[in-house]
Protein backbone atom coordinates (compact mmCIF):
# COMPACT_ATOMS: atom_id res chain seq x y z
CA UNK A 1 -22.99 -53.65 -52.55
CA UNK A 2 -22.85 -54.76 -56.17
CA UNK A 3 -26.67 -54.04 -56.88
CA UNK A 4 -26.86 -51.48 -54.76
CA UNK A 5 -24.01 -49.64 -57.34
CA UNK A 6 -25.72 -50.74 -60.08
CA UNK A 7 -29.39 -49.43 -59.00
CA UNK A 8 -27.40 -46.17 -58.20
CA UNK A 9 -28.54 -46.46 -55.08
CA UNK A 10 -24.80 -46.04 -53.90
CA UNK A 11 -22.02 -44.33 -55.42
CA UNK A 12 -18.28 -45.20 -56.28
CA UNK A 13 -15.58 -42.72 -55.73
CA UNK A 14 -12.29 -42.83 -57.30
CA UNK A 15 -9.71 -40.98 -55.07
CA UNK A 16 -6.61 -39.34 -57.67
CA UNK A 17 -7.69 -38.93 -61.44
CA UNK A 18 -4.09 -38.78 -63.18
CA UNK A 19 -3.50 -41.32 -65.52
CA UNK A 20 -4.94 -44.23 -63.62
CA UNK A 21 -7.74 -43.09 -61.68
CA UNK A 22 -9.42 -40.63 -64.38
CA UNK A 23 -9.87 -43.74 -67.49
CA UNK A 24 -11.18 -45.97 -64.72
CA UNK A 25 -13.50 -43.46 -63.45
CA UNK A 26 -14.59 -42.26 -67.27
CA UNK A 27 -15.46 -46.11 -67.97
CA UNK A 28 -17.33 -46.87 -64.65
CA UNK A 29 -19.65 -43.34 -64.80
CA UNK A 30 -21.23 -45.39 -67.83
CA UNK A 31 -22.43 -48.05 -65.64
CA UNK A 32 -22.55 -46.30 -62.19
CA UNK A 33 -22.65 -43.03 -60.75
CA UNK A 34 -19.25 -41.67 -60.01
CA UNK A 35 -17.32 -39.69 -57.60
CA UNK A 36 -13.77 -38.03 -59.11
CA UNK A 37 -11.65 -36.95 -56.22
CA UNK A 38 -8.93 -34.92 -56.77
CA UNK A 39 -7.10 -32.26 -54.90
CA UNK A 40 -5.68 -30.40 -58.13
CA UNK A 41 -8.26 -27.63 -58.32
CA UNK A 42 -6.36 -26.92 -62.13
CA UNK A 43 -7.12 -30.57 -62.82
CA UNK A 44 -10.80 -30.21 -61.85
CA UNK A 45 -11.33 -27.37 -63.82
CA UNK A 46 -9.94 -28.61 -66.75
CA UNK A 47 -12.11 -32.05 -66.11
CA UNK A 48 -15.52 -30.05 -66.09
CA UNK A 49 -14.84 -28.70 -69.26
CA UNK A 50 -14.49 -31.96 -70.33
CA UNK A 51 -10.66 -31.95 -71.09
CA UNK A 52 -8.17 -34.54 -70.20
CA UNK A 53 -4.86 -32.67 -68.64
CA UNK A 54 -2.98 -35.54 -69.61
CA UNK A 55 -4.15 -35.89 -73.26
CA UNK A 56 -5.14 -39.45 -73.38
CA UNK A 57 -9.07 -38.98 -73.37
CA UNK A 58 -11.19 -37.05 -76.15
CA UNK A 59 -14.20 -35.08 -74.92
CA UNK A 60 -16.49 -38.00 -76.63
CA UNK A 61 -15.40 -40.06 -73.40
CA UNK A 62 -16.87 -37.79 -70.89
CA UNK A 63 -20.40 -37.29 -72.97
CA UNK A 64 -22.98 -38.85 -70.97
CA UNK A 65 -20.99 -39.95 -68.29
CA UNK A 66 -22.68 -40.25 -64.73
CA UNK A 67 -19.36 -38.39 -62.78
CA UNK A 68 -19.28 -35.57 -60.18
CA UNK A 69 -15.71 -33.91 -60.42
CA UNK A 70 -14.94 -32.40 -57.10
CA UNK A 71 -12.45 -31.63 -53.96
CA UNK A 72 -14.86 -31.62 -51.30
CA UNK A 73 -13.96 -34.32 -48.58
CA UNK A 74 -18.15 -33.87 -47.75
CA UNK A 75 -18.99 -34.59 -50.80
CA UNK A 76 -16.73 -37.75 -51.35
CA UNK A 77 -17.77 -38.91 -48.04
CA UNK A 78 -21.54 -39.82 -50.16
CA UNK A 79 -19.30 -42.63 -52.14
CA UNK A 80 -19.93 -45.98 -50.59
CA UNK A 81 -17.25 -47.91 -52.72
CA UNK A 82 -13.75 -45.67 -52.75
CA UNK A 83 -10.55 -46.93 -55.26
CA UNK A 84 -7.38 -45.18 -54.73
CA UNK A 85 -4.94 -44.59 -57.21
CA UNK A 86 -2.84 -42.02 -56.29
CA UNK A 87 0.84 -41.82 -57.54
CA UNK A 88 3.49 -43.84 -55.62
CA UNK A 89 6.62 -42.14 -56.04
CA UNK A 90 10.15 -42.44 -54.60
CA UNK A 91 12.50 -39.34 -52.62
CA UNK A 92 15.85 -38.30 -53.36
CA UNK A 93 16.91 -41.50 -51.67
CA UNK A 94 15.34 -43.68 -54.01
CA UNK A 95 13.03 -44.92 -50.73
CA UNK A 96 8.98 -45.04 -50.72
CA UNK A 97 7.41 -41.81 -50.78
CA UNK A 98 4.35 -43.32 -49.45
CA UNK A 99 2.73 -39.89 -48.63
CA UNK A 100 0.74 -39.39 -51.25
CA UNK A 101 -1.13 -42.69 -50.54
CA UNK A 102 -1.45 -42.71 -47.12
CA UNK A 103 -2.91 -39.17 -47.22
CA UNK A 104 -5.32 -40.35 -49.93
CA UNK A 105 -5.89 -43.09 -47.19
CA UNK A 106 -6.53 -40.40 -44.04
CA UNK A 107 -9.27 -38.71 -46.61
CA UNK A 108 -11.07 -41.61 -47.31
CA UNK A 109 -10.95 -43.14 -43.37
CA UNK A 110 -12.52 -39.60 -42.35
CA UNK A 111 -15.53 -40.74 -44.32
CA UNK A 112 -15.35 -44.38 -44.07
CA UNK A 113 -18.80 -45.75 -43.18
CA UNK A 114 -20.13 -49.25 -42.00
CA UNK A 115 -20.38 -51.73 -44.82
CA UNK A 116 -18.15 -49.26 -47.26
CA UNK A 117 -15.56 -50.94 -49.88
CA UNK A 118 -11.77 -49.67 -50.32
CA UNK A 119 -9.50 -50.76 -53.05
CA UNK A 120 -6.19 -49.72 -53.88
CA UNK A 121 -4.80 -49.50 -57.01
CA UNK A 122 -1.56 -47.43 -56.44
CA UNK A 123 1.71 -49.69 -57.02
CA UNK A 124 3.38 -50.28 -53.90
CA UNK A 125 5.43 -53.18 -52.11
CA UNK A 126 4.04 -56.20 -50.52
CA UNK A 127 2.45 -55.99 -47.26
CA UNK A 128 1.53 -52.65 -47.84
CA UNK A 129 -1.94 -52.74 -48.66
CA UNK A 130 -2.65 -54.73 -45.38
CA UNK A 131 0.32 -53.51 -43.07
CA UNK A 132 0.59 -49.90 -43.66
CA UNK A 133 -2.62 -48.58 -44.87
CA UNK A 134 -5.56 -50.68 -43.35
CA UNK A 135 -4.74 -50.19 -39.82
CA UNK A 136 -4.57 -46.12 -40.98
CA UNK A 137 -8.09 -47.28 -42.05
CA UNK A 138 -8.65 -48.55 -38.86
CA UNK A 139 -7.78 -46.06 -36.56
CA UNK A 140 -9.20 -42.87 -38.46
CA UNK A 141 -12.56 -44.46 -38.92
CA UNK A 142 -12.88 -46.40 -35.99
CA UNK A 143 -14.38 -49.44 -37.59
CA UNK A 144 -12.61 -52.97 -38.22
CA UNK A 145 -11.80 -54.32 -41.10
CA UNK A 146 -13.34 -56.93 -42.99
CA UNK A 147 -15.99 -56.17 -40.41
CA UNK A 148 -16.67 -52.99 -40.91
CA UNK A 149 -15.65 -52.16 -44.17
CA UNK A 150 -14.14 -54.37 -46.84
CA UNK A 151 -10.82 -53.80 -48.80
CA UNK A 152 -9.56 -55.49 -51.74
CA UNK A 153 -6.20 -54.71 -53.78
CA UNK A 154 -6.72 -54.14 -57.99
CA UNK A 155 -3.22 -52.74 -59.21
CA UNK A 156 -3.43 -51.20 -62.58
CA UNK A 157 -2.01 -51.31 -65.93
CA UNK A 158 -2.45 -48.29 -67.13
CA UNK A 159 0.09 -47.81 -70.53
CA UNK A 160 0.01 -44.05 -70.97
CA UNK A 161 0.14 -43.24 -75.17
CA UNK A 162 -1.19 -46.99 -75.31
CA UNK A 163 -4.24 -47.30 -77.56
CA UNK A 164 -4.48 -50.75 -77.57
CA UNK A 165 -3.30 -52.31 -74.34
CA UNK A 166 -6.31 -50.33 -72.56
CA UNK A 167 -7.96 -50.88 -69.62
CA UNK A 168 -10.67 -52.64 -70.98
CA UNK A 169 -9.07 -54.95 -73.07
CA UNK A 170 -6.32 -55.76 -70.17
CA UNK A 171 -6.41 -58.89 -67.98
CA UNK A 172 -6.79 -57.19 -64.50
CA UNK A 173 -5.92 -58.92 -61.26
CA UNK A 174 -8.24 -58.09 -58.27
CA UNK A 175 -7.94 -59.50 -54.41
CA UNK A 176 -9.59 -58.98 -51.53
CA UNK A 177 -10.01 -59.40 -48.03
CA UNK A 178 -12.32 -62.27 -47.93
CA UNK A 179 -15.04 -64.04 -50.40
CA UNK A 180 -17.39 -61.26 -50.25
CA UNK A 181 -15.41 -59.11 -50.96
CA UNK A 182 -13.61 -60.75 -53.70
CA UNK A 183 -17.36 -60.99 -55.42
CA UNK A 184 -17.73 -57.57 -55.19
CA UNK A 185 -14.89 -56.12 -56.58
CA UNK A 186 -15.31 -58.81 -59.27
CA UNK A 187 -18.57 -57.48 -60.29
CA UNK A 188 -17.26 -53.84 -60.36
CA UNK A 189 -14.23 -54.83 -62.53
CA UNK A 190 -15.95 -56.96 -65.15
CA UNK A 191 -18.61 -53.90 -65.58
CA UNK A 192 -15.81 -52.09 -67.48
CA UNK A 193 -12.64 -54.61 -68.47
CA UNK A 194 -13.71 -56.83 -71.37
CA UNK A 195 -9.86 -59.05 -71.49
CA UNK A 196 -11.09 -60.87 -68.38
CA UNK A 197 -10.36 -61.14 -64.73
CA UNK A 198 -7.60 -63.13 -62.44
CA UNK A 199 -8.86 -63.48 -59.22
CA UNK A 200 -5.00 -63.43 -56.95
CA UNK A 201 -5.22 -65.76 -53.78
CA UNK A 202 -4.34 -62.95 -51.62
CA UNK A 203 -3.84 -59.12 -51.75
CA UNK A 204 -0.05 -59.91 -51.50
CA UNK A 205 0.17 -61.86 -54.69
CA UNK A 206 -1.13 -59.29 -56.31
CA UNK A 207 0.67 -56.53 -54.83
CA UNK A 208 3.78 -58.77 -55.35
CA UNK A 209 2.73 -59.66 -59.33
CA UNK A 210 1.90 -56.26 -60.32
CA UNK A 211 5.67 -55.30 -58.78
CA UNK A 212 7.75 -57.45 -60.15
CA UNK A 213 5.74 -56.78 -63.51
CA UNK A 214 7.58 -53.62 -64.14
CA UNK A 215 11.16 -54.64 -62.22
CA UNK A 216 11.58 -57.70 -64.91
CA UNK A 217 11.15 -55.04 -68.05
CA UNK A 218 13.25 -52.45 -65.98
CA UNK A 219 15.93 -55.86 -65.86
CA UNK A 220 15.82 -56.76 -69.30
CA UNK A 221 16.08 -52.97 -70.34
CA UNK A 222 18.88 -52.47 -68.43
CA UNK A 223 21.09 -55.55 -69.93
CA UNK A 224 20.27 -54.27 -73.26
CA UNK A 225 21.82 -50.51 -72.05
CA UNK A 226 24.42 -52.80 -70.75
CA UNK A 227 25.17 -54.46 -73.94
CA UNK A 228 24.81 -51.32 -75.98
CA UNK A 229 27.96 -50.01 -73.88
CA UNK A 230 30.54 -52.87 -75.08
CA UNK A 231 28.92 -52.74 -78.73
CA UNK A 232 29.75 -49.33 -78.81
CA UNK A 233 33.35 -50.03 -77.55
CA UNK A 234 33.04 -52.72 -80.49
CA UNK A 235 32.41 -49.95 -83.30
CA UNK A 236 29.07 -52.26 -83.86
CA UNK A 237 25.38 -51.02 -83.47
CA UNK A 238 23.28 -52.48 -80.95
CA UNK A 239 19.93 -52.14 -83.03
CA UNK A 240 21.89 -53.90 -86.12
CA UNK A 241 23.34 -56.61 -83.70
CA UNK A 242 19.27 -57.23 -81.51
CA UNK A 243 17.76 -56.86 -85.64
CA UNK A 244 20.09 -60.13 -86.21
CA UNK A 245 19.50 -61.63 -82.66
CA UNK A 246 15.68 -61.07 -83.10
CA UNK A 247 15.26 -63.86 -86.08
CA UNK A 248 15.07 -66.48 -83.44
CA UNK A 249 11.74 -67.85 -82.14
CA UNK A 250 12.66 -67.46 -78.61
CA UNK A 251 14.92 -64.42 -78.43
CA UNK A 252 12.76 -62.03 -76.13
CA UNK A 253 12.46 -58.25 -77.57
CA UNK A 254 13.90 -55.76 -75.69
CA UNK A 255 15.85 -52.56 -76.50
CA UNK A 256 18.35 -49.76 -75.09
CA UNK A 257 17.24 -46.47 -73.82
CA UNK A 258 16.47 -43.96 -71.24
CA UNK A 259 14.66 -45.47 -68.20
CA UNK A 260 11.78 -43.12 -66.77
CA UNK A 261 8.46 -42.34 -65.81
CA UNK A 262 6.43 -43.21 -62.80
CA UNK A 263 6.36 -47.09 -63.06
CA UNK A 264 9.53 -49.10 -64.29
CA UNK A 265 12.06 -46.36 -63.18
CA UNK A 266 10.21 -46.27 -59.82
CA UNK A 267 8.76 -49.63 -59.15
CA UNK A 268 11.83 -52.06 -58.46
CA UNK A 269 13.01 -49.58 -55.56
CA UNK A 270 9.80 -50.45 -53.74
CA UNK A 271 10.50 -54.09 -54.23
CA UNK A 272 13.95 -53.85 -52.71
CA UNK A 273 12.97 -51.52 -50.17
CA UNK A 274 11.04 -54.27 -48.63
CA UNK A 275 13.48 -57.00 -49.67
CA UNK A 276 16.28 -55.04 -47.52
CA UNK A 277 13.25 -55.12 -44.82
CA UNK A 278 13.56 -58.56 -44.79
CA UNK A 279 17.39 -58.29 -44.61
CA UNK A 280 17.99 -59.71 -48.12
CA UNK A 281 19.97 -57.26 -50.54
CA UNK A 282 18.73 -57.95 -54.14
CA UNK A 283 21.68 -57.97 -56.43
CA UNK A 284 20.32 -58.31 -60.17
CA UNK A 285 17.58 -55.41 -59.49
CA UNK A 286 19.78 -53.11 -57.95
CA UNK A 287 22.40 -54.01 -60.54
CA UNK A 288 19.62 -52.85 -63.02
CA UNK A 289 18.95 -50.05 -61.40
CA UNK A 290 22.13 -48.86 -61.46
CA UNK A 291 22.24 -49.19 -64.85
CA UNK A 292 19.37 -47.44 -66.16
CA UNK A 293 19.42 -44.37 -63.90
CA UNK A 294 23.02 -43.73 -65.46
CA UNK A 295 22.44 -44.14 -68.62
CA UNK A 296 21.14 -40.62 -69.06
CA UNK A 297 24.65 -39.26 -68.15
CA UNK A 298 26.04 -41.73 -70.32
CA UNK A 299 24.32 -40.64 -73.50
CA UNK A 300 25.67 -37.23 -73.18
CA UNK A 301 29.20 -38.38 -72.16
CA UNK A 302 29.20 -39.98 -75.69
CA UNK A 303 28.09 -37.12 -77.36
CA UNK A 304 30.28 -34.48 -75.81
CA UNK A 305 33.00 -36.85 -76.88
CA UNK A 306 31.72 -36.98 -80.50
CA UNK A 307 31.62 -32.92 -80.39
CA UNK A 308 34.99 -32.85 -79.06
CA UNK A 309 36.00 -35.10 -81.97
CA UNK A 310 34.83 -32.65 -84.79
CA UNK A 311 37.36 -30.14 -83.10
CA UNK A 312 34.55 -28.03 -81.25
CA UNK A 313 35.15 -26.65 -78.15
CA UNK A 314 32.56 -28.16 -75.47
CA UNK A 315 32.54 -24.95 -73.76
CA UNK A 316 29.14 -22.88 -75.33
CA UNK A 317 28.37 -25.95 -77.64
CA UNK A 318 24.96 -25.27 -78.82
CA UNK A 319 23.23 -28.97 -77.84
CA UNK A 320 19.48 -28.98 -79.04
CA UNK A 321 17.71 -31.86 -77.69
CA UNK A 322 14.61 -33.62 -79.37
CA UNK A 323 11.79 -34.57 -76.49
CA UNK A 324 11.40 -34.45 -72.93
CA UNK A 325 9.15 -37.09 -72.21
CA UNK A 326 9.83 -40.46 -70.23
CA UNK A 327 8.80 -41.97 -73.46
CA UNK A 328 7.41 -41.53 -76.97
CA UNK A 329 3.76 -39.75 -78.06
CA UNK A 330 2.75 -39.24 -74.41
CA UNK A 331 3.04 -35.80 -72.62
CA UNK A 332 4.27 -37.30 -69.28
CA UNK A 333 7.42 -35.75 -68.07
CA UNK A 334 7.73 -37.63 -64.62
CA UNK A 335 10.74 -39.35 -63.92
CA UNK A 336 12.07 -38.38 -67.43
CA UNK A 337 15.60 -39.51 -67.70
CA UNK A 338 16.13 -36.78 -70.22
CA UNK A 339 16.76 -34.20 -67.48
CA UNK A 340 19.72 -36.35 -66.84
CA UNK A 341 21.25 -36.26 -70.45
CA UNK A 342 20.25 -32.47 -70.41
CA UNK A 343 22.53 -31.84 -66.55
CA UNK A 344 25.66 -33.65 -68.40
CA UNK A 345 25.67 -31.06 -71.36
CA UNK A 346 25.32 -28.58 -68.79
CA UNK A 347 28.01 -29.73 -66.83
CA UNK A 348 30.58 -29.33 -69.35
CA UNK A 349 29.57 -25.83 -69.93
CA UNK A 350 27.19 -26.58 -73.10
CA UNK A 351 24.19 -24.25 -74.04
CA UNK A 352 21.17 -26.40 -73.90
CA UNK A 353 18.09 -25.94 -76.03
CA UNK A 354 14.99 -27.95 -75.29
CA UNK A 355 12.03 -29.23 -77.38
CA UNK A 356 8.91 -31.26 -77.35
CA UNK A 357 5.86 -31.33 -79.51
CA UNK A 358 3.69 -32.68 -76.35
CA UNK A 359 5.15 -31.86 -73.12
CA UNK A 360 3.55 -28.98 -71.54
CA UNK A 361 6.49 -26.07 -71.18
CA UNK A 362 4.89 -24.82 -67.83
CA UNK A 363 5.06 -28.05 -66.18
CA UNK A 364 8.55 -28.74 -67.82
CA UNK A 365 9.68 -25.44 -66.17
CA UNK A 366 7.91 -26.02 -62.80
CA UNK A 367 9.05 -29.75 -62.50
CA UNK A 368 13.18 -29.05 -63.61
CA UNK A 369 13.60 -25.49 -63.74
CA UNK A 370 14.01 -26.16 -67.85
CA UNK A 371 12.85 -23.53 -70.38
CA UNK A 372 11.10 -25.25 -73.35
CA UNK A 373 11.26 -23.90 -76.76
CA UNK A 374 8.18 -23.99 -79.44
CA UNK A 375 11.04 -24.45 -82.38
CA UNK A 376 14.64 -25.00 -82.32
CA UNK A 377 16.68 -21.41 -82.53
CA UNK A 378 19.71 -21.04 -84.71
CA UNK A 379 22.46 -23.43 -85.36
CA UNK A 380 23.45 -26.08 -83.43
CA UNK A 381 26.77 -28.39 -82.62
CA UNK A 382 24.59 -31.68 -81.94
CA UNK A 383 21.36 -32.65 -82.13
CA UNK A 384 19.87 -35.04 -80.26
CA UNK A 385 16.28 -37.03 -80.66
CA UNK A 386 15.90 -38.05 -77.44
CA UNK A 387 12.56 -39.65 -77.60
CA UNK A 388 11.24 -41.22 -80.27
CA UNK A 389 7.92 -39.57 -80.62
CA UNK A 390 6.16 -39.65 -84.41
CA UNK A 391 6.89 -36.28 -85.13
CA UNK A 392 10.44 -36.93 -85.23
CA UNK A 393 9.96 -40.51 -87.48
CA UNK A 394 9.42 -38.82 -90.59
CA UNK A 395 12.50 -36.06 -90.61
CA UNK A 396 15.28 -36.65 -92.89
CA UNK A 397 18.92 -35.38 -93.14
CA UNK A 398 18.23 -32.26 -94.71
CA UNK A 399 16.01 -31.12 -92.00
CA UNK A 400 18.97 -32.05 -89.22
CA UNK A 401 21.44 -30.48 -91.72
CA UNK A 402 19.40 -27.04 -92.28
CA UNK A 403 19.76 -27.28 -88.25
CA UNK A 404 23.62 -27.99 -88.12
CA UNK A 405 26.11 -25.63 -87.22
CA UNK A 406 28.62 -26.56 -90.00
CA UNK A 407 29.88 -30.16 -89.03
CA UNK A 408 27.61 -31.58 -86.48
CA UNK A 409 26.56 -34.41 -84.09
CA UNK A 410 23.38 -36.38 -84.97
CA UNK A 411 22.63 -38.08 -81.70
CA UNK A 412 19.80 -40.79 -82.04
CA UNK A 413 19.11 -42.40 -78.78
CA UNK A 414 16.61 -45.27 -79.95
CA UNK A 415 18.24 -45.74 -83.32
CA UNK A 416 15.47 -44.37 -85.39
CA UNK A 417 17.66 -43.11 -88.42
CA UNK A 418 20.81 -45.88 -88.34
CA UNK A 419 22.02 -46.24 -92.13
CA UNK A 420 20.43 -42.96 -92.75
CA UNK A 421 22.63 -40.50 -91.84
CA UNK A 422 25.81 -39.84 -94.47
CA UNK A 423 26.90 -36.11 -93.61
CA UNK A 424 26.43 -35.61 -90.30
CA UNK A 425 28.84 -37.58 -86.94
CA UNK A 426 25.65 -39.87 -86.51
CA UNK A 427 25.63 -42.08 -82.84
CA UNK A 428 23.32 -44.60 -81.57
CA UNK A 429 22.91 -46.67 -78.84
């Protein structure tokens, strides 16, 4: 299979190119010739004209490149080697929304042929891999597997905004079904990730260690939130207090914040999903949980206090909030925990302006019904930099004051301007 890729006498296909799927497909199409899959005709488009929707990749990265970018099921059934990674969300439940993959996995088993390759790279929950979507394999396709066609389990760790954890200079784990296998997907892997290879001893392991990658940060986060609740009943600042806490050699860096986005907001539900499978209830990751999905509300609890405090009425407040994304200089908006802080003001009868130097204000409208503005309009009661992109490192008090509607609220959730701020109600985590 290996040669065969290599002599382009087969092609690779890479099924979903968001953030995961489109760098690994960009990186292989210099070594092999690739298939993008995608159903997003808007994405596509945009692809061919060598843009990035997302805004990670520069058109220098597509120059050259060996890659097909297309929708046609035909046309993806001339791949001989497919990778997966399509998004692996949650439902209003907080349970596995696991449609997304196994409809990527119907597409691909409709073109499955004898001696074909499929490897997932989606995040999911143990067992998956093997229990829910290879028999899907099976049945659609008609052939056995490991027989067949061989399938092997690669999750990723893709860091959107990260320039230097990338994909190529990232240890990535592969498994597979059996030795052959294992070789293969080796040989594909190392073509394109520099950092080195970890070979798991079975597809669960990795499923399991990619998993519990993302639900020990999402931990940690959330007992800093945790602690950043009795500081502030304390009158103390967290940041000040983990600054001081930090000097030691072993003291492990974490900080407060808003918990979003597709992986560590998402990931430990899949974990305990299957844990409650196995009739265990996991109390430290629910506990987490917990948490970090209220800490959005929380925020703006705090604030609407502080506005209350300078004598305001709640009631029409004019709240303009500072970013939208799950996290700083990216333009992802999934899971953002924003929305949260933004429903709170709203809830108390606040008018809410919105803004955000990256996130896209059609998707930001289409994904929470949320106008987004290109500047900030008028005066406002409290200000709040929600996410700590670059753009908003640099501002001083003046700027936040020529913004203020007489005495104001200065709301900083990462604690980007602590010691600072003299004139305006400043709060912190």
């Amino acid at each position: 299979m290996y040669k065969e890729l290599t002599d382009k006498k087969k092609k690779i296909a890479l099924v979903g190119l968001g953030y995961v799927g489109l760098p690994i497909a960009m990186e292989l199409s210099k070594h092999l010739s690739v298939i993008g899959f995608d159903i997003d005709e808007k994405r596509l488009d945009k692809l061919r004209q060598h843009l990035d929707p997302n805004g990670e990749l520069g058109a220098d990265v597509f120059a050259g490149s060996d890659i097909l970018f297309t929708s046609s099921v035909e046309e993806l059934g001339n791949a001989s080697f497919y990778i997966i990674a399509v998004p692996t969300p949650i439902d209003q439940h907080n349970e596995p929304d696991l449609q997304p993959l196994l409809s990527a996995t119907q597409t691909v088993a409709g073109v499955l042929k004898e001696g074909d390759y499929v490897v997932y790279e989606s995040t999911v929950y143990p067992g998956c891999t093997e229990e829910d979507c290879v028999p899907l394999l099976e049945k659609i396709s008609g052939l056995k597997a490991g027989v067949g066609f061989k399938y092997g389990y690669s999750p990723e760790r893709i860091n959107p905004g990260d320039k230097i954890h990338t994909l190529q200079n990232t240890v990535k784990i592969i498994s597979g079904c059996d030795e052959d296998a294992v070789r293969d997907i080796y040989n594909v892997y190392h073509l394109v990730v520099r950092a080195g290879l970890h070979i798991a001893p079975s597809i669960k392991v990795a499923e399991a260690a990619k998993i519990i990658e993302n639900t020990q940060r999402d931990v940690n986060i959330a007992l800093m939130n945790e602690l950043s609740i009795i500081f502030d009943r304390m009158g103390i600042n967290t940041y000040d207090v983990l600054e001081a806490a930090g000097t030691k050699w072993n003291f492990l860096h974490f900080s407060p914040g808003l918990v979003g986005g597709h992986c560590i907001g998402v990931d430990p539900y899949y974990l305990v999903h299957k844990a409650k499978e196995l009739q265990y209830h996991p109390k430290m990751i629910n506990s987490g949980r917990f948490v970090n999905d209220s800490m959005g509300r929380y925020i703006g609890k705090k604030i609407v206090k502080k506005i209350i405090s300078l004598g305001k009425n709640i009631v029409r407040a004019r709240v303009l909030i500072m970013g939208i994304t799950f996290k700083e200089n990216v333009s992802d908006i999934r899971n953002s925990k924003v929305v949260d802080m933004i429903h709170e003001f709203q809830d108390f009868g606040a008018l809410v302006d919105v803004v955000d130097p990256l996130a896209s204000a059609e998707e930001v409208q289409k994904a929470y019904d949320i106008p987004l503005l290109e500047h900030p309009d008028g005066l406002y009661d409290a200000i709040v930099i929600a996410v700590a992109h670059k753009d908003y490192c640099t501002l001083d008090e003046s700027y936040f004051l020529s913004l203020a509607n007489g005495k104001a609220v200065l709301g900083d959730v990462k604690g980007i301007y602590r010691h600072q701020i003299k004139q305006l109600e400043y709060w912190s985590l």
